[in-house]
Structure formats: structure tokens, C-alpha cells
Protein backbone atom coordinates (compact mmCIF):
# COMPACT_ATOMS: atom_id res chain seq x y z
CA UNK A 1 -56.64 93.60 120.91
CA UNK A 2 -57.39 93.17 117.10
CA UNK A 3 -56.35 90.36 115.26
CA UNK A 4 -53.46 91.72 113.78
CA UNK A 5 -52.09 92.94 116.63
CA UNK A 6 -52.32 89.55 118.18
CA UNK A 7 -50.45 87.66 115.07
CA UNK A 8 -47.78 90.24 115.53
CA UNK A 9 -47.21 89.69 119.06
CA UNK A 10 -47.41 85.88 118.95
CA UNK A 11 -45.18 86.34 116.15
CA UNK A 12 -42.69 89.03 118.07
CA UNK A 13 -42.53 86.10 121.06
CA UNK A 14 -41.55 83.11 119.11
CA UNK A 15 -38.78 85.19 117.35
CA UNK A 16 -37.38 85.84 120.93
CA UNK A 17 -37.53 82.40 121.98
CA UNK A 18 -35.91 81.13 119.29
CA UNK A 19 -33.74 83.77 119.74
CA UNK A 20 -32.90 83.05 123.20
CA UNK A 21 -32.34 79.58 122.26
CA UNK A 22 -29.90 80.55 119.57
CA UNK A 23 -27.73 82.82 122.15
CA UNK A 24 -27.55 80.36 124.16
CA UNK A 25 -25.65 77.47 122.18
CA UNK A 26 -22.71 77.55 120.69
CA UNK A 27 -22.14 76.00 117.40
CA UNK A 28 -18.15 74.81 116.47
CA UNK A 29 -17.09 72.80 113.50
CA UNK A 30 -14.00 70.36 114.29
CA UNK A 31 -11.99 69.66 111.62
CA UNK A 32 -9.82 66.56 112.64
CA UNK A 33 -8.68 63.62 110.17
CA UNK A 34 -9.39 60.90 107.43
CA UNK A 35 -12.96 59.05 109.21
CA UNK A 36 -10.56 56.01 110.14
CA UNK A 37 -8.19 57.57 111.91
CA UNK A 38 -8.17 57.15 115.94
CA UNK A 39 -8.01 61.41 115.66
CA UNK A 40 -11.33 61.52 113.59
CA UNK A 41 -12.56 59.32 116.78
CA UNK A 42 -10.83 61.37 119.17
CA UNK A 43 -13.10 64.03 117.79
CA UNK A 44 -16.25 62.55 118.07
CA UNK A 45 -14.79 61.87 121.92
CA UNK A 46 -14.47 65.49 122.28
CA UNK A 47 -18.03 66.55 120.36
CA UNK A 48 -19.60 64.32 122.82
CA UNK A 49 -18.25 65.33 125.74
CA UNK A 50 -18.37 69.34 125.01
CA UNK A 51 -21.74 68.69 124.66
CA UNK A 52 -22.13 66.70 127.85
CA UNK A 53 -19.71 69.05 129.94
CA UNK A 54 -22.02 72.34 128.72
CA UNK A 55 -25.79 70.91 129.38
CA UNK A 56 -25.88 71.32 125.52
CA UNK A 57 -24.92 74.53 125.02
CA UNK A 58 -21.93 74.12 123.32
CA UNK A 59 -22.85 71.71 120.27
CA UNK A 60 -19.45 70.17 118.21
CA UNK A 61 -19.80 68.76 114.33
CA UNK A 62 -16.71 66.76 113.35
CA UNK A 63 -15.53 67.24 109.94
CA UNK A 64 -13.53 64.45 108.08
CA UNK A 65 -10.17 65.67 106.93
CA UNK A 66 -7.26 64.82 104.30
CA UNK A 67 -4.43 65.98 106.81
CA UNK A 68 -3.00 68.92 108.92
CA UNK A 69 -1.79 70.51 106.57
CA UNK A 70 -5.17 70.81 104.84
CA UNK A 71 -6.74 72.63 108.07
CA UNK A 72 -4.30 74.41 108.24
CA UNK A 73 -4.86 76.16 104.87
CA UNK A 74 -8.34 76.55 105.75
CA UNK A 75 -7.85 78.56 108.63
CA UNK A 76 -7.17 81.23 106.61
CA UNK A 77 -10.97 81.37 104.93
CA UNK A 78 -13.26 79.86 107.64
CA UNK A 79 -15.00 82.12 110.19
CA UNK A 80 -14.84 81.83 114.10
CA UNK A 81 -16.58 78.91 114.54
CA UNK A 82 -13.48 76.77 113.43
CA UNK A 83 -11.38 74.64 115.16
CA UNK A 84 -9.19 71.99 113.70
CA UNK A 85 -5.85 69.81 115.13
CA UNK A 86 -2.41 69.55 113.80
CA UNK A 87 0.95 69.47 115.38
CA UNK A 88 2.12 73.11 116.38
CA UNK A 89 5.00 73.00 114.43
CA UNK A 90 2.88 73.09 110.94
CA UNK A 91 1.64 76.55 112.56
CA UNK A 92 5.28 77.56 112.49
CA UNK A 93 6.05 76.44 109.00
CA UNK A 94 2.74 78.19 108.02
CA UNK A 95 3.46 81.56 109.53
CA UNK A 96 6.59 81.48 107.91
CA UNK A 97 5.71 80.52 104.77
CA UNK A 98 8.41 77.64 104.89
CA UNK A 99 8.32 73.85 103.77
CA UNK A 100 4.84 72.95 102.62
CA UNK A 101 3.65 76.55 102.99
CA UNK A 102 6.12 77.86 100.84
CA UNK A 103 4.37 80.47 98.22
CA UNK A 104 1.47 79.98 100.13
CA UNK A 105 1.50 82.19 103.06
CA UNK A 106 -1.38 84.11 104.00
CA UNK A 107 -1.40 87.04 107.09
CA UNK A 108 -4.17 85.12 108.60
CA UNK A 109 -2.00 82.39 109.11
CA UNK A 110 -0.76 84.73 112.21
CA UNK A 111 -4.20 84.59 113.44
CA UNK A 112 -4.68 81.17 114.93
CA UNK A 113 -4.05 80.42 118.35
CA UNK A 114 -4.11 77.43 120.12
CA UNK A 115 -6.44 75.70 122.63
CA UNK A 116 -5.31 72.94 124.05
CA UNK A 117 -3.22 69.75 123.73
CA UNK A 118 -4.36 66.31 122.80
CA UNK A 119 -2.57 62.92 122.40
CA UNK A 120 0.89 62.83 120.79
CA UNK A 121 1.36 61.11 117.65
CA UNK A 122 3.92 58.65 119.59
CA UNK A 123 6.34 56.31 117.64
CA UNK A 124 6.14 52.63 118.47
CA UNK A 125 8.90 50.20 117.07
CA UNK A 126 7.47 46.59 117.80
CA UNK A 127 9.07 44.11 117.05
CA UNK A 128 8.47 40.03 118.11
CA UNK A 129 9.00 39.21 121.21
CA UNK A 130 11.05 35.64 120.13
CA UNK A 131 12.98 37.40 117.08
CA UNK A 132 16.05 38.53 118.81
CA UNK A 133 16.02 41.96 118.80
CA UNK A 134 16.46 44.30 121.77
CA UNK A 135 17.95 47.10 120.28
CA UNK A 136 17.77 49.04 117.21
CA UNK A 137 21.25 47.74 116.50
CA UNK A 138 19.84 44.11 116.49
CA UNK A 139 17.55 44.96 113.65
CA UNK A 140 20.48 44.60 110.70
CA UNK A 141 19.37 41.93 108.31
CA UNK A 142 15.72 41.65 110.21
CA UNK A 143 12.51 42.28 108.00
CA UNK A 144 10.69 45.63 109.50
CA UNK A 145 7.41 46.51 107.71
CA UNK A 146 6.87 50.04 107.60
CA UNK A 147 3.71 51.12 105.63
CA UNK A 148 3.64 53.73 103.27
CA UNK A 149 2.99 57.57 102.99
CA UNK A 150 2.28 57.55 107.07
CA UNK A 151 3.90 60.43 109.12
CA UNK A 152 5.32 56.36 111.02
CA UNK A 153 6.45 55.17 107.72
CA UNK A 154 8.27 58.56 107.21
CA UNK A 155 9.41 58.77 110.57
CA UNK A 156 10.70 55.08 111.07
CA UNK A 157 12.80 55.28 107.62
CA UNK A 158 14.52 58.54 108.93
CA UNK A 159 15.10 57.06 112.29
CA UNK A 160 17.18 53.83 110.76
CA UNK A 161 19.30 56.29 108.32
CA UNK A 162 19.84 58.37 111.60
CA UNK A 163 21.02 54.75 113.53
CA UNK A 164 23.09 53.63 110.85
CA UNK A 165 20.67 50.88 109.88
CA UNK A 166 19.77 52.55 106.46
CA UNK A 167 20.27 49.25 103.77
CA UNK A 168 20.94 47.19 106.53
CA UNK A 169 16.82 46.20 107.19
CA UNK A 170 14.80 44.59 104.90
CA UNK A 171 11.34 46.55 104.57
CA UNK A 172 8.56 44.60 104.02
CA UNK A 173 5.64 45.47 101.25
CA UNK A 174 3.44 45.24 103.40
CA UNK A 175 0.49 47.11 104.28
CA UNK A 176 0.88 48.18 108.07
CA UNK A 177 -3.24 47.20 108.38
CA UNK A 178 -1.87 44.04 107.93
CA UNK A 179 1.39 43.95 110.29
CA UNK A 180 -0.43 41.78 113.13
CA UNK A 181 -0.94 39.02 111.20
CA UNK A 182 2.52 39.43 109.32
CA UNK A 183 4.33 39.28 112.30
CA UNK A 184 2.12 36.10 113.67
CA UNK A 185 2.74 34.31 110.48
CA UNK A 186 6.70 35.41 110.83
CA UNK A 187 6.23 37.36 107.40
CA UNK A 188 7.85 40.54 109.39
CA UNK A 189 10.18 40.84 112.73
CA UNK A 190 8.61 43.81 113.83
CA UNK A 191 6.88 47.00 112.64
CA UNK A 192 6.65 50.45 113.13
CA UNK A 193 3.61 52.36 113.83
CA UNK A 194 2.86 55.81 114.95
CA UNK A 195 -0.50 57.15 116.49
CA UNK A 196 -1.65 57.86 120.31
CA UNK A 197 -0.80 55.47 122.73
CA UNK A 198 -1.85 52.73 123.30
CA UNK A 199 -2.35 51.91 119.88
CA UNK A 200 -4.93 49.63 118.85
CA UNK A 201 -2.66 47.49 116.69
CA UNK A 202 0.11 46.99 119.52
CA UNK A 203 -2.34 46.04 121.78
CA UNK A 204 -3.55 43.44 119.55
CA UNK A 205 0.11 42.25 118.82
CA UNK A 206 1.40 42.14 122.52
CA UNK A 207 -2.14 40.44 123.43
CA UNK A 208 -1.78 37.58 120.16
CA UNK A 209 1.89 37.12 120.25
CA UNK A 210 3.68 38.84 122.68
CA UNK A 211 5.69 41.53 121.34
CA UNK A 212 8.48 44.31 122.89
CA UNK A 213 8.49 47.70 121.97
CA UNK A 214 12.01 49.66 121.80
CA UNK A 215 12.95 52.38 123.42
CA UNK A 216 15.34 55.08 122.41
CA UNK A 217 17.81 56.38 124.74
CA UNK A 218 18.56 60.23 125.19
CA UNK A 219 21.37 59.95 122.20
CA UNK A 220 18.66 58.87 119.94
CA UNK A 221 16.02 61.01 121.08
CA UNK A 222 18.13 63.85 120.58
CA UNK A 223 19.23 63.22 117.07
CA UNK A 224 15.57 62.24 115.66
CA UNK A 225 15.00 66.22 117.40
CA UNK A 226 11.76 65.07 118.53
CA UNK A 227 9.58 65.70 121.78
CA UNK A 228 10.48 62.78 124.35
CA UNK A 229 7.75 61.20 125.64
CA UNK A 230 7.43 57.98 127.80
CA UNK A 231 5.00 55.06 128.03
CA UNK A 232 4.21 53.70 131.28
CA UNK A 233 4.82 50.40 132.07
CA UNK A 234 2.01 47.95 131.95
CA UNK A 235 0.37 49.54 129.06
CA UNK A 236 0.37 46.96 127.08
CA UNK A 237 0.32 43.24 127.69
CA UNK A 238 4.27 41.94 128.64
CA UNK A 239 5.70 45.55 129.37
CA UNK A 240 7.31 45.64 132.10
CA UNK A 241 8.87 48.97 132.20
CA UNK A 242 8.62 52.24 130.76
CA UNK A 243 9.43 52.88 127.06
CA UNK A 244 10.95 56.21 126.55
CA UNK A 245 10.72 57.27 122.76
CA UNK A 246 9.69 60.08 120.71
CA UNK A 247 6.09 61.40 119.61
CA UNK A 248 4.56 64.93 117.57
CA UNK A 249 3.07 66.96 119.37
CA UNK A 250 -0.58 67.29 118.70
CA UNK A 251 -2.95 70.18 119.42
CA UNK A 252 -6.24 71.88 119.01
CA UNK A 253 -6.45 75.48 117.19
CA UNK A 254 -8.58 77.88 116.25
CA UNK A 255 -8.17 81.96 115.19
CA UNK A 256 -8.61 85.35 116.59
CA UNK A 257 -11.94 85.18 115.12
CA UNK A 258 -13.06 83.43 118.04
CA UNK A 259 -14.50 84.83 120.62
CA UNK A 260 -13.22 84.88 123.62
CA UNK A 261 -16.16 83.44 125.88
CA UNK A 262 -16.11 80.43 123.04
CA UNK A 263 -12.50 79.39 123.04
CA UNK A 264 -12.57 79.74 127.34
CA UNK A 265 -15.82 77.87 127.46
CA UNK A 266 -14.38 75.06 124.92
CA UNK A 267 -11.03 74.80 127.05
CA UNK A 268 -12.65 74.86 129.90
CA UNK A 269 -14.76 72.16 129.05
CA UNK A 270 -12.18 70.07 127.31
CA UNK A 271 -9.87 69.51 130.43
CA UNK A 272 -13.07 68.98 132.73
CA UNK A 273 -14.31 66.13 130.62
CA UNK A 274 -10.99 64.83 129.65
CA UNK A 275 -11.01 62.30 132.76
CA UNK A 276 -14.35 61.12 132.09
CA UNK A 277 -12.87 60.65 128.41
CA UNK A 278 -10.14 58.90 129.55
CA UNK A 279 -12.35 56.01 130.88
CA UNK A 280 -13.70 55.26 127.24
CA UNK A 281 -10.62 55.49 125.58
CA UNK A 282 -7.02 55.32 127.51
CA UNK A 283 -5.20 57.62 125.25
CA UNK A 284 -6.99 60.81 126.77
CA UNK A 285 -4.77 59.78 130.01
CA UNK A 286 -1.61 60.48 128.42
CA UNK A 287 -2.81 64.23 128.12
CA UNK A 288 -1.47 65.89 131.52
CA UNK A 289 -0.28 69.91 131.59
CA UNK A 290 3.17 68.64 130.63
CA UNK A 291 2.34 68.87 127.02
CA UNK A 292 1.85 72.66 127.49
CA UNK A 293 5.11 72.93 127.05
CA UNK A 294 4.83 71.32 123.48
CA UNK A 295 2.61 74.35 122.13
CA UNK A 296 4.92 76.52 121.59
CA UNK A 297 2.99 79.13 119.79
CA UNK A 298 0.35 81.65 121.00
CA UNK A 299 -2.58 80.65 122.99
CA UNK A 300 -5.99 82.21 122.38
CA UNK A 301 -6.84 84.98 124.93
CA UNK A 302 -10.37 82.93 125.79
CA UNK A 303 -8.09 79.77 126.54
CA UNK A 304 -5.40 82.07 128.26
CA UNK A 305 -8.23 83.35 130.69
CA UNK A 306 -8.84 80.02 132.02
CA UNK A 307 -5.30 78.62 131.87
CA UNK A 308 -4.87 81.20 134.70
CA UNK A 309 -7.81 80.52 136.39
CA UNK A 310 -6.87 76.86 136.95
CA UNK A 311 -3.40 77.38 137.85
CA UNK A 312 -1.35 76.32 134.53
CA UNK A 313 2.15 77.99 134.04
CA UNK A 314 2.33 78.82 130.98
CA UNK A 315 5.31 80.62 128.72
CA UNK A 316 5.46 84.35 127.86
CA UNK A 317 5.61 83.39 124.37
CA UNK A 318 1.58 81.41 124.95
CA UNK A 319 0.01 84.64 126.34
């Protein structure tokens, strides 16, 4: 064999091993939240365990974010390897060009389909355990801290216009990083805070000073025309029962430029890990195949092909 021919066939076998390798692993970009947010750690929860659940094959970078509604607009100009969370009904609004999206619509918006659910952002109105208050009636003339420019701050100031409480609280200025000590030092009565459950910052409160969290009955629920969703009791420290109140639904997408074999090898993966998940961080355990019922736009056909395979019912309206 001469010398050249030799170089060339060394060379010819390293391409197709490196080839091999590059077939063989799967390479997705999750675009989640800001890097303190418990979703940017979610997704570092789900990189590690998409890695862990495929032997390394599937391989997950998480990219900071600004918001949902941010990756949502990029789904219109990144390629198939994209994946990124937001609540379904910003899909909605984007598809129709409505709210945010307005003179912004794009026909790729009608490309992405979604994957699969992850925690709810879930609504939590704490509020001292020693301050009197048991209802959302008992807040008039109590001081509530609700942050600012959260989807919680936004949420809690519609839900006291909706109960007739609107000029009747006194709202902190307060930044909600600070509401644990606030309410220790009796600065605040309570505070509202919205995220997965259990949050971080009502565990710390019902673990320093013992705290209740309200719950909404089906009146309330249905006039705040959010998802119901109820916390078990004994998830934080002092519960005692359930708390029934309302949360956003929460999901992973992606687009037709997927492939199929990816988006059924990434759901597949995600609910087979999402036990072990649930070990590290509790919130994973509030994900069950209820919230199916909370996407309610199109699945992707990769995610529909194993939905059937394991036995989910899903809606004419996901397939």
C-alpha cells in the first residue's frame, strides 16, 4: 500500500468515527429563564437528567432567558434543535397575533408544538400565622407585600380588585427577596409569591415563623379564570390540609423542525427521569399526567408517538 494511500485511509476512518459519534448524540439548546429563577434550575435538572436517562446521547445546554415571551419570539428563527418553556397560553396569543404578539405574528408561530408539562407557576398568599387573617376578606387594612413586575405581583393585585379588597390593603415597598424577614420583623402581614411549589421562600417562612397559606374556594378560582391546582397537605411546615388555589400552566415546546425521533426520545426521557428528579428537588412531584390537560395546543408528532405508547389520553385537539 503506498503512503498515500495509507494517509487517505487512516484519514477516511477517523472521519467515520467521528462521524458515528456525531449520529449518535443529540444536541438541544433549552431556553428557560433569568439564571436565578427556580425554572433556569429546573433546566439544568432536566439537562442533567436527559443526559443521564440517554447514556449520553442526548446532550442539553441551558440558555439564560429574559421571559416567555422572549422564546417565544425566537421560535420563529431558531432551527430544530430548540426547545424553550412558557405557559401554553402565550402560544395562543402568539398564533393569533393578540396581546403582546400583536403586529408581530409570524406563520412559524403555527409551527411549535409542545412536549411536555413541567411545574405550574402556582400562587401562594402567605400570610403570618399570629396576624389574624384566615381569609382573603380578613386582609382589609393588613400590610401585604407584593413585589414588583412579577407574573405574582401582577397576579396578586388582580386577585384583591377581583375580591373587593382593591384600596382596602396596604402594599408594602418591599422587595419580595426580602418578605421573610419583613414578615419576622412584623414589617408585612403576609405576602404573595408565585413560582413551583414548594417554594423556597414559604418554606423558609413556615419553617422561621410559622405561616398559613390561603386557599381560594371554587367562586374565586373561577373568577381569577385560572387552572385550579391543589397543594397537598404537609408540604410545608404547619399545613395541615390541602390548599386549593390557582397556578399557570407551564410547559416545554419546541417546532415542527424537530425531528421526530428527537422530540420522542426527549419526552420519553423526560417522564422516565422525572421521579429520580423529584428526589432532588420536590417540585418535579407535582408533575403527574393531569397537567396534560393544561396544554391545550398541539403536541409534536415525536412526543405524540410515545404519549400513546405509554398509555396517556390525550385530546383530539394535542394530536
Amino acid at each position: 500500500m503506498s503512503k498515500l494511500l495509507k494517509v487517505t485511509t487512516a484519514a477516511a476512518l477517523i472521519g467515520a468515527l467521528f462521524s458515528g459519534t456525531a449520529a449518535a448524540e443529540t444536541r438541544v439548546t433549552y431556553k428557560s429563564a433569568k439564571s436565578t429563577s427556580s425554572y433556569y434550575q429546573m433546566g439544568v435538572q432536566i439537562s442533567e437528567a436527559m443526559k443521564a436517562g440517554s447514556d449520553g446521547e442526548i446532550i442539553v445546554t441551558v440558555e439564560e432567558s429574559q421571559g416567555s415571551v422572549q422564546n417565544v419570539m425566537e421560535a420563529k428563527s431558531r432551527g430544530g434543535d430548540y426547545v424553550f418553556t412558557t405557559p401554553p397560553v402565550l402560544v395562543k396569543l402568539a398564533q393569533g397575533g393578540k396581546a403582546m404578539f400583536k403586529d408581530k405574528g409570524d406563520p412559524k408561530f403555527d409551527d411549535i408544538r409542545a412536549l411536555f408539562p413541567i411545574p405550574s407557576l402556582t400562587m401562594h398568599f402567605v400570610v403570618g400565622s399570629e396576624n389574624g387573617i384566615a381569609s382573603f376578606a380578613d386582609m382589609e387594612g393588613k400590610t401585604m407585600l407584593l413585589g414588583k413586575g412579577s407574573f405574582g405581583a401582577r397576579e396578586g393585585e388582580k386577585y384583591l380588585k377581583l375580591f373587593g379588597l382593591e384600596g382596602k390593603v396596604k402594599l408594602a415597598e418591599v422587595e419580595l427577596s426580602n418578605a421573610v424577614p419583613a414578615l419576622k420583623n412584623g414589617q408585612i402581614d403576609g405576602f404573595v409569591t408565585a413560582g413551583s411549589w414548594p417554594a423556597p421562600n414559604v418554606i423558609e417562612a413556615a419553617a422561621s415563623t410559622g405561616v398559613k397559606v390561603l386557599s381560594l374556594d371554587d367562586a374565586q378560582i373561577a373568577q381569577t379564570k385560572r387552572a385550579k391546582l391543589v397543594i397537598p397537605a404537609g408540604t410545608y411546615a404547619g399545613q395541615d390540609s390541602d390548599i386549593t388555589t390557582t397556578s399557570l400552566p407551564v410547559a416545554a415546546f419546541t417546532t415542527t423542525a424537530m425531528s421526530d425521533d428527537t422530540a420522542y426520545a426527549l419526552t420519553k426521557t423526560y417522564w422516565e427521569g422525572k421521579a429520580q428528579m423529584g428526589e432532588g428537588a420536590p417540585w418535579w412531584n407535582g408533575v403527574d399526567q393531569g397537567l396534560m390537560e393544561n396544554i391545550t395546543g398541539k403536541l409534536h408528532p415525536g412526543a405524540v408517538r410515545y404519549y400513546q405508547e405509554a398509555g396517556f389520553t390525550l385530546t383530539d385537539a394535542q394530536q
